[in-house]
Protein backbone atom coordinates (compact mmCIF):
# COMPACT_ATOMS: atom_id res chain seq x y z
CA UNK A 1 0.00 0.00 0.00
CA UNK A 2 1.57 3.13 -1.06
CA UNK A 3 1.42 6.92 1.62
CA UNK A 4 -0.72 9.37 0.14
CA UNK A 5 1.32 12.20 -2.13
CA UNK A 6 2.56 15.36 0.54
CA UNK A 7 1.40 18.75 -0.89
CA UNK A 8 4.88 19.12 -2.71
CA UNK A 9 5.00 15.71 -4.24
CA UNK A 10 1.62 16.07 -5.76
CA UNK A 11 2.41 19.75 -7.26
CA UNK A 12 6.01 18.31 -8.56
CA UNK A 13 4.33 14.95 -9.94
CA UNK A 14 1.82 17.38 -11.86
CA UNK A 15 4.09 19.74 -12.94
CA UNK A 16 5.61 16.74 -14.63
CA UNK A 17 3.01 15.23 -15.85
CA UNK A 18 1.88 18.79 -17.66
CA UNK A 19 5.67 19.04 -18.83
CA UNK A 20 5.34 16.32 -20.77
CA UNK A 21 2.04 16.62 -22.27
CA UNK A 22 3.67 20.12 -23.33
CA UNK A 23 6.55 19.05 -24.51
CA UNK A 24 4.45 16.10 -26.82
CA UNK A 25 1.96 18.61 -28.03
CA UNK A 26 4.61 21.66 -28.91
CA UNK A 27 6.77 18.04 -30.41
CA UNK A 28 4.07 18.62 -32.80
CA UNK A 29 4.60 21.84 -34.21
CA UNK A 30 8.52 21.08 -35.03
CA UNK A 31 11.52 22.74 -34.05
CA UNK A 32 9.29 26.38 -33.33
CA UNK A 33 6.81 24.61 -30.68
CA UNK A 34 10.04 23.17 -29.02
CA UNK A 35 12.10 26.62 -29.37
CA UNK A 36 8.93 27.85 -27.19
CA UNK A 37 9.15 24.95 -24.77
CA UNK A 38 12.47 24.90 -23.98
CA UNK A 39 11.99 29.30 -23.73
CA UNK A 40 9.33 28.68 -21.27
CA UNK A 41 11.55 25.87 -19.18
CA UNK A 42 13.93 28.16 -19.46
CA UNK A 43 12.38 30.85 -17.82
CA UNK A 44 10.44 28.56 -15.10
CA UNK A 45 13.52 27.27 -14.03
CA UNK A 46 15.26 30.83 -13.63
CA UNK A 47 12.01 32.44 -11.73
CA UNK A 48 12.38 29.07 -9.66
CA UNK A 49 16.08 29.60 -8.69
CA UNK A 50 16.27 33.21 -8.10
CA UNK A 51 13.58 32.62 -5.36
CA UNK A 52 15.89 30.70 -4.01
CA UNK A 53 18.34 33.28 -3.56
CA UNK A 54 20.22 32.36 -7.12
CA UNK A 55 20.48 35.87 -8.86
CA UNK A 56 23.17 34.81 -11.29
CA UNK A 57 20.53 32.76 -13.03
CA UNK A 58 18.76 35.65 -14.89
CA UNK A 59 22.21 37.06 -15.96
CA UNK A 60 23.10 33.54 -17.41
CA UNK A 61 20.00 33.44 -19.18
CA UNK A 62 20.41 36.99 -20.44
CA UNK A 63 23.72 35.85 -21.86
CA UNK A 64 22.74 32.68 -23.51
CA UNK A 65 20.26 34.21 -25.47
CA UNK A 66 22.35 37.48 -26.35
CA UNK A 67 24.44 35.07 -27.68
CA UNK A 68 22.27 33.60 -29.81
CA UNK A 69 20.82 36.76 -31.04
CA UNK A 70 24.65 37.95 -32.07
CA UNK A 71 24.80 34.41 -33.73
CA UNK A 72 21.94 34.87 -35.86
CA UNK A 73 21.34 38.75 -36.35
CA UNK A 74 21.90 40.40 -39.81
């Protein structure tokens, strides 16, 4: 018999379980729905770390992606 889910283990086994019904659907629409995805995990993840106390993450992020628009501007 398995213990009942805590509060946090339910909202984490959701949050997976929507990830990857996400990550199937935006599968879908090719390499664009992923770009979105992975822009969305992206920014999840660094809301998620700077509340716990991990400021660098938004200037990481900012970096990574100003690199990617010096890659691929005109």
């Amino acid at each position: 018999m398995s213990k009942p889910m805590t509060k946090a283990e339910r909202r984490a086994y959701n949050r997976r379980q929507h990830a990857q019904q996400r990550q199937q659907d935006q599968a879908g629409r090719g390499p664009r729905g992923l770009a979105e995805l992975w822009w969305d995990q992206a920014r999840a993840v660094a809301h998620d770390r700077a509340a716990a106390g991990d400021e660098r993450v938004w200037s990481d992020l900012a970096l990574t992606l100003n690199n990617f628009c010096d890659r691929y501007s005109a």
